[in-house]
N, C-alpha and C. Protein backbone atom coordinates (compact mmCIF):
# COMPACT_ATOMS: atom_id res chain seq x y z
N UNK A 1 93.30 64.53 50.69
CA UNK A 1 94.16 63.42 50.36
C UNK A 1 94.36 62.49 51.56
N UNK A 2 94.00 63.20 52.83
CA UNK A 2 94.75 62.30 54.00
C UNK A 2 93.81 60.80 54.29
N UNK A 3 92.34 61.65 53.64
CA UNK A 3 91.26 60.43 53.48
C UNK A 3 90.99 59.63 52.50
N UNK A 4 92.22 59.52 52.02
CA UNK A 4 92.30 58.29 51.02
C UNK A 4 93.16 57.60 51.37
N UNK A 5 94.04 58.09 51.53
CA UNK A 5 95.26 57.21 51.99
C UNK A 5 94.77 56.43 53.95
N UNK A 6 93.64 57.24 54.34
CA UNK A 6 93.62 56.40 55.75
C UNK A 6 92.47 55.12 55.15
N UNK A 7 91.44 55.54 53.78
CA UNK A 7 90.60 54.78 53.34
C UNK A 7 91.48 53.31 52.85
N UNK A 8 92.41 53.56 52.13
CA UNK A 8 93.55 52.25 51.63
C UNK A 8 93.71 51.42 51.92
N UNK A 9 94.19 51.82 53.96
CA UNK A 9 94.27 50.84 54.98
C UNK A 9 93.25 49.96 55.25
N UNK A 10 92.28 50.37 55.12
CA UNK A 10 90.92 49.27 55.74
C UNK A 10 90.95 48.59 54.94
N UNK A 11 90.27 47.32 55.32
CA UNK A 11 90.28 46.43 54.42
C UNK A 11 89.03 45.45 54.72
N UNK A 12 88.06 46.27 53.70
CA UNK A 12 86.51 45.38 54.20
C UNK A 12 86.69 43.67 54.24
N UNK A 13 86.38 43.15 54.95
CA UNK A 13 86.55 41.77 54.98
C UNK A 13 85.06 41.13 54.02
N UNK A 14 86.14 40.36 53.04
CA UNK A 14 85.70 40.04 51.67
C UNK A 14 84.58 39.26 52.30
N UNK A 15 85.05 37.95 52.84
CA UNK A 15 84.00 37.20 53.52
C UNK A 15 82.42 37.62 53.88
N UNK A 16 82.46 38.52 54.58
CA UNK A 16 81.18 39.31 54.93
C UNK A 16 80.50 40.33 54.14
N UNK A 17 81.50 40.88 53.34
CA UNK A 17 80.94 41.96 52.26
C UNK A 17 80.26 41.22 51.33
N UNK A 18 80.33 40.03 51.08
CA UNK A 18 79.86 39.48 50.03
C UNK A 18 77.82 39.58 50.38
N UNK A 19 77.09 40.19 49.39
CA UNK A 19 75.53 40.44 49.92
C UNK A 19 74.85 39.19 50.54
N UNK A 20 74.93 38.45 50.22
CA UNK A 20 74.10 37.05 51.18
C UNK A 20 74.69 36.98 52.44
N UNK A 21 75.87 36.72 52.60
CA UNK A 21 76.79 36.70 53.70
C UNK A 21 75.98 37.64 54.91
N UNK A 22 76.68 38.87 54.07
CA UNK A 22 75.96 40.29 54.99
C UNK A 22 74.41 40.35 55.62
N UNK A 23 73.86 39.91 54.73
CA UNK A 23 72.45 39.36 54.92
C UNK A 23 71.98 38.52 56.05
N UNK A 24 72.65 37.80 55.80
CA UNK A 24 72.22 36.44 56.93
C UNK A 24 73.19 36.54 58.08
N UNK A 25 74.56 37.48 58.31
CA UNK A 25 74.71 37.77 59.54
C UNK A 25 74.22 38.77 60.39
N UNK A 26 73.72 39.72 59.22
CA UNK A 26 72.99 40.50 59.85
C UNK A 26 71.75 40.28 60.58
N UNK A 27 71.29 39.76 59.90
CA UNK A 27 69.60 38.99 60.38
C UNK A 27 70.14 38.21 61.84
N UNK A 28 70.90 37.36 61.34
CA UNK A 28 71.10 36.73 63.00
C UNK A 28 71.16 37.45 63.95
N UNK A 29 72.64 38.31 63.38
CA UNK A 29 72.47 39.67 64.81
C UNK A 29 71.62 40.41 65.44
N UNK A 30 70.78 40.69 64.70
CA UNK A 30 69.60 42.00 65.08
C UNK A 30 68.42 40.66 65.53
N UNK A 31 68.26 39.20 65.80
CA UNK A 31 67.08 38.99 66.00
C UNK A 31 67.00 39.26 67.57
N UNK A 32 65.96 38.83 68.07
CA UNK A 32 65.85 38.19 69.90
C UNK A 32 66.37 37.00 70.32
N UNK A 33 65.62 35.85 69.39
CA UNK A 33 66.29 35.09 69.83
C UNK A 33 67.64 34.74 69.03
N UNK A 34 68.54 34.04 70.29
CA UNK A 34 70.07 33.42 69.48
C UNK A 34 70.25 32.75 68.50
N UNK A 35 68.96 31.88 68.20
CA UNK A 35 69.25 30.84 67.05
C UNK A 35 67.67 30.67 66.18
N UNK A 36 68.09 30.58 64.80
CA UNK A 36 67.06 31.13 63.81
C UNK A 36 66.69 29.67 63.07
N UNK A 37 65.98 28.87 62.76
CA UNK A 37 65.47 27.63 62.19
C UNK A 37 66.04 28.55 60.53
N UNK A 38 66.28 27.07 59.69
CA UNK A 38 66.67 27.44 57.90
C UNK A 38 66.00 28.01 57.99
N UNK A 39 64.25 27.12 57.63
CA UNK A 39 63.66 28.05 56.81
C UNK A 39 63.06 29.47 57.00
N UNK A 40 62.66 29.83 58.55
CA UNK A 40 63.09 31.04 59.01
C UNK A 40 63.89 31.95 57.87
N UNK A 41 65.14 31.59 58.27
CA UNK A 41 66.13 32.21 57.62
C UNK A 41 65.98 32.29 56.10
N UNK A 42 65.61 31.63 55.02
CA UNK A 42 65.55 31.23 53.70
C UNK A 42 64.42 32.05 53.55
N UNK A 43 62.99 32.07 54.09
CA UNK A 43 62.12 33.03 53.98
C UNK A 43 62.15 34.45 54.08
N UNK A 44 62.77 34.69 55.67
CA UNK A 44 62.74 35.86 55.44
C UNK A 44 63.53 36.92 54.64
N UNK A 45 64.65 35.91 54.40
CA UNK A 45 65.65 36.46 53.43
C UNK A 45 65.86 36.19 51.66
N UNK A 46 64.73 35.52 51.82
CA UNK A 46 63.91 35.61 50.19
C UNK A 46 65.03 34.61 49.45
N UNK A 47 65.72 34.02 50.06
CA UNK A 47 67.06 32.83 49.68
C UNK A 47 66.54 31.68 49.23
N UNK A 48 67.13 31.16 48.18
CA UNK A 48 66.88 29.41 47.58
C UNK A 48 67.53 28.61 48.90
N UNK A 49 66.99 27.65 49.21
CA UNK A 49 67.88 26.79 49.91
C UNK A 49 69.15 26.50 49.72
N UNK A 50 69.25 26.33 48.28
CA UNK A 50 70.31 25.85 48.00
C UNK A 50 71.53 26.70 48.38
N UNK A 51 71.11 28.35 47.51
CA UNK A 51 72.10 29.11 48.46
C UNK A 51 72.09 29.77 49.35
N UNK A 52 71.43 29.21 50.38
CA UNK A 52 71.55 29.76 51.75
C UNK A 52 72.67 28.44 52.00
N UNK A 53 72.56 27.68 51.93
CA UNK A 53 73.16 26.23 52.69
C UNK A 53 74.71 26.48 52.22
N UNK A 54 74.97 27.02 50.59
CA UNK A 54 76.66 27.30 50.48
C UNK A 54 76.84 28.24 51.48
N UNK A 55 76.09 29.13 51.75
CA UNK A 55 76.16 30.22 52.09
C UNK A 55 76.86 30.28 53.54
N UNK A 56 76.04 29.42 54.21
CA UNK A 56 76.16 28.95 55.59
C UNK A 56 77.03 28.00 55.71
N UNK A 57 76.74 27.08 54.98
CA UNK A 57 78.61 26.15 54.70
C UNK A 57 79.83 27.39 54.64
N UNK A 58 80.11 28.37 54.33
CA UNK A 58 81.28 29.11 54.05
C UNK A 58 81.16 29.94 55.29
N UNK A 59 80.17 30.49 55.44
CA UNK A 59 80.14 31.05 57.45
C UNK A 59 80.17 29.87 58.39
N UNK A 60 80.31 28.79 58.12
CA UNK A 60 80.18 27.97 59.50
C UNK A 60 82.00 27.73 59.37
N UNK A 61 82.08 27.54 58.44
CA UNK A 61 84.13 27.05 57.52
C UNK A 61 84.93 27.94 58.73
N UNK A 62 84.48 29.59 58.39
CA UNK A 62 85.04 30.70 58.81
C UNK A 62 85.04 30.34 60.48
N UNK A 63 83.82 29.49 61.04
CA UNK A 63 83.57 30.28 62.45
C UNK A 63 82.75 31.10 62.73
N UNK A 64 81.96 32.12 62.03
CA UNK A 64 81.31 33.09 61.71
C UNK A 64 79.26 32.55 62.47
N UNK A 65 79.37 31.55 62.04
CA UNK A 65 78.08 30.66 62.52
C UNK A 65 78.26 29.22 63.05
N UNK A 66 77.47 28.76 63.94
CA UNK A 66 77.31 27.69 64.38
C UNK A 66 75.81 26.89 63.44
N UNK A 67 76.09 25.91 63.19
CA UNK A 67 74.80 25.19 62.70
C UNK A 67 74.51 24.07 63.38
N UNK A 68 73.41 24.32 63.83
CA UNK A 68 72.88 22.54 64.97
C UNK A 68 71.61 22.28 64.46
N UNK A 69 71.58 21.07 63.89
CA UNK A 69 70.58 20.10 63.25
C UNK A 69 70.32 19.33 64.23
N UNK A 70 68.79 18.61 64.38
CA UNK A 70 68.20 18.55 65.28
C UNK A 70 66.69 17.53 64.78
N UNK A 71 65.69 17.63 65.54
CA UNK A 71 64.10 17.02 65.03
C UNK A 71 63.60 17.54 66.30
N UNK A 72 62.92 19.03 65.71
CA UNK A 72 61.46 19.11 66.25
C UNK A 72 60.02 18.68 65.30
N UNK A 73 59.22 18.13 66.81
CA UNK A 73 58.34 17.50 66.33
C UNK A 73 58.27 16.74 65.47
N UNK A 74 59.45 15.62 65.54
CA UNK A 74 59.91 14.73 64.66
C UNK A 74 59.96 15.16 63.25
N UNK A 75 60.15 16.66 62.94
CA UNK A 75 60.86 16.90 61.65
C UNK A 75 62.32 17.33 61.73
N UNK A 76 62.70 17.59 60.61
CA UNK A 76 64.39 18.05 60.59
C UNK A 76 64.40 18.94 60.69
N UNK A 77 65.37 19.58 61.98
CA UNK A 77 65.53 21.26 62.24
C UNK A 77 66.62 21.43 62.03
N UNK A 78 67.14 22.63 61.07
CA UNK A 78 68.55 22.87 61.23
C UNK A 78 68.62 24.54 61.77
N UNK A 79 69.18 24.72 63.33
CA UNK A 79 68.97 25.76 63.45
C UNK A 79 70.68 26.63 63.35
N UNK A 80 70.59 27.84 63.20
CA UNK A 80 71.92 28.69 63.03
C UNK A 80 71.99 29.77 63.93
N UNK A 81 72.86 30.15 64.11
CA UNK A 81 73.04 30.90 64.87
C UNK A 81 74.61 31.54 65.16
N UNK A 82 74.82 32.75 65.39
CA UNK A 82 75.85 33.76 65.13
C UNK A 82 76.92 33.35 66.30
N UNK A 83 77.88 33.14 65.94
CA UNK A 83 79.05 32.39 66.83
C UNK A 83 79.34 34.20 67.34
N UNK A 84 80.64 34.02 68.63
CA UNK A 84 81.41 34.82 69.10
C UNK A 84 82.10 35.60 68.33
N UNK A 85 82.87 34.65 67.56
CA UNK A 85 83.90 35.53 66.93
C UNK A 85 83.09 36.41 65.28
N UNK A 86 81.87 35.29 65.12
CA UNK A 86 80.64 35.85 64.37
C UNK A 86 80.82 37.57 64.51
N UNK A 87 80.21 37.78 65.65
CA UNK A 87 79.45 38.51 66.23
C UNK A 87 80.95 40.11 66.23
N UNK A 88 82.14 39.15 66.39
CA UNK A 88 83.16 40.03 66.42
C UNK A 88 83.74 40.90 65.24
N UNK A 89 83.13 39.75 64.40
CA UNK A 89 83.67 40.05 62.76
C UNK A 89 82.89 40.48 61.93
N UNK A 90 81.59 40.81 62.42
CA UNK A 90 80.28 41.93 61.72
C UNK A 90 80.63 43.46 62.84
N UNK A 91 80.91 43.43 63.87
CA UNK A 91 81.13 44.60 64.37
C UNK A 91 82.46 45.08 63.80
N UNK A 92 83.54 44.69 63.54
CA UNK A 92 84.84 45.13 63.20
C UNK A 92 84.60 45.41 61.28
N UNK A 93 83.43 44.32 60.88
CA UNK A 93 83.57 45.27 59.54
C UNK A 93 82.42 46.41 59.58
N UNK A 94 81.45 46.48 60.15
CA UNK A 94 80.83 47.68 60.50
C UNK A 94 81.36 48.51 60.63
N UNK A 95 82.21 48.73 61.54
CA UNK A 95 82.88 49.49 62.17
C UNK A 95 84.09 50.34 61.05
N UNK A 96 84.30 49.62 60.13
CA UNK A 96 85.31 49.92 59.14
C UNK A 96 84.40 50.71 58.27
N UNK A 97 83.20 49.72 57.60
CA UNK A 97 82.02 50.68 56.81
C UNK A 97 81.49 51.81 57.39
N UNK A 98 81.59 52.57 58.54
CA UNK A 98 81.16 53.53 58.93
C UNK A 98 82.54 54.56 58.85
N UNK A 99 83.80 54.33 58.82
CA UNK A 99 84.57 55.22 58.58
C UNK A 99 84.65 55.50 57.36
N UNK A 100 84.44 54.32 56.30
CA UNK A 100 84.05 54.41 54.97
C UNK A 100 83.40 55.47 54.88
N UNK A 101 81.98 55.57 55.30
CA UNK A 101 81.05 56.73 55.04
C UNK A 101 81.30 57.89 55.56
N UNK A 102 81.60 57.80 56.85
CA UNK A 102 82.00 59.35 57.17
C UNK A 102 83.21 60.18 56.80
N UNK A 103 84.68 59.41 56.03
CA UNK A 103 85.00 59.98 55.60
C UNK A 103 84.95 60.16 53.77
N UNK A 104 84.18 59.56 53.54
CA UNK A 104 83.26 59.91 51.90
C UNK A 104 82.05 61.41 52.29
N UNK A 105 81.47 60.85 53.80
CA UNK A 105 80.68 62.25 53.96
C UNK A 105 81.32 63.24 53.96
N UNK A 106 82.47 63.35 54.79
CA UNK A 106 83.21 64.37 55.23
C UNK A 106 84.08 65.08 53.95
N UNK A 107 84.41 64.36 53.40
CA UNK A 107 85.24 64.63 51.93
C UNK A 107 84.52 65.30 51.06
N UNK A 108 83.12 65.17 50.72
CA UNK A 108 82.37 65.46 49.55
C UNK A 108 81.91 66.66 50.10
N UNK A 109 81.77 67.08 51.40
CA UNK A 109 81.11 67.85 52.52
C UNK A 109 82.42 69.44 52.10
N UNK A 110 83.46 68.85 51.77
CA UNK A 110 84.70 69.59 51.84
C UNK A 110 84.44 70.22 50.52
N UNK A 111 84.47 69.15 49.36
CA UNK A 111 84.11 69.70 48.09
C UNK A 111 83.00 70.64 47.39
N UNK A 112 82.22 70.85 48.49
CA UNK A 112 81.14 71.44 47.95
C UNK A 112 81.31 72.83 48.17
């Protein structure tokens, strides 16, 4: 029981749980470089433009991403990339989803 009631308290942050969201901060996080071109991003993440761009409109709202539009090679670049507090607010809900699991592991681990 004590791992439900400590499960209650957390509170996955809606913002990022949402699967595209999660997606495309994740990708930012784990690349090399800091900042990822759209279509980069839209490809490798198998995304319509269209909703990658709400997508990134509602992470840039938050703070979560920076977006800087640009012209390489005299085309339109819009590149993105994972802000600070970004970067703060995928580790703090990580960090929550892993107590998630270990105490679901630990619980079911009990039941058996």
């Amino acid at each position: 029981m004590a791992g439900r009631s400590r499960l209650a308290r957390l509170g996955l942050d809606k913002l990022i749980h949402e699967k595209s969201r999660l997606m495309i901060l994740t990708y930012l996080a784990s690349g090399e470089e800091p900042e990822i071109g759209f279509t980069e991003l839209r490809d490798a993440l198998s995304m319509s433009a269209g909703n990658l761009s709400i997508q990134l409109k509602t992470l840039e709202e938050a703070g979560l991403v920076s977006i800087r539009k640009s012209f390489k090679a005299n085309k339109p670049y819009t590149g993105v990339r994972l802000s600070v507090e970004g970067g703060r607010a995928l580790d703090e809900y990580l960090s929550e989803l892993e107590t998630i699991l270990a105490t679901a592991r630990k619980t079911r681990g009990e039941a058996l």
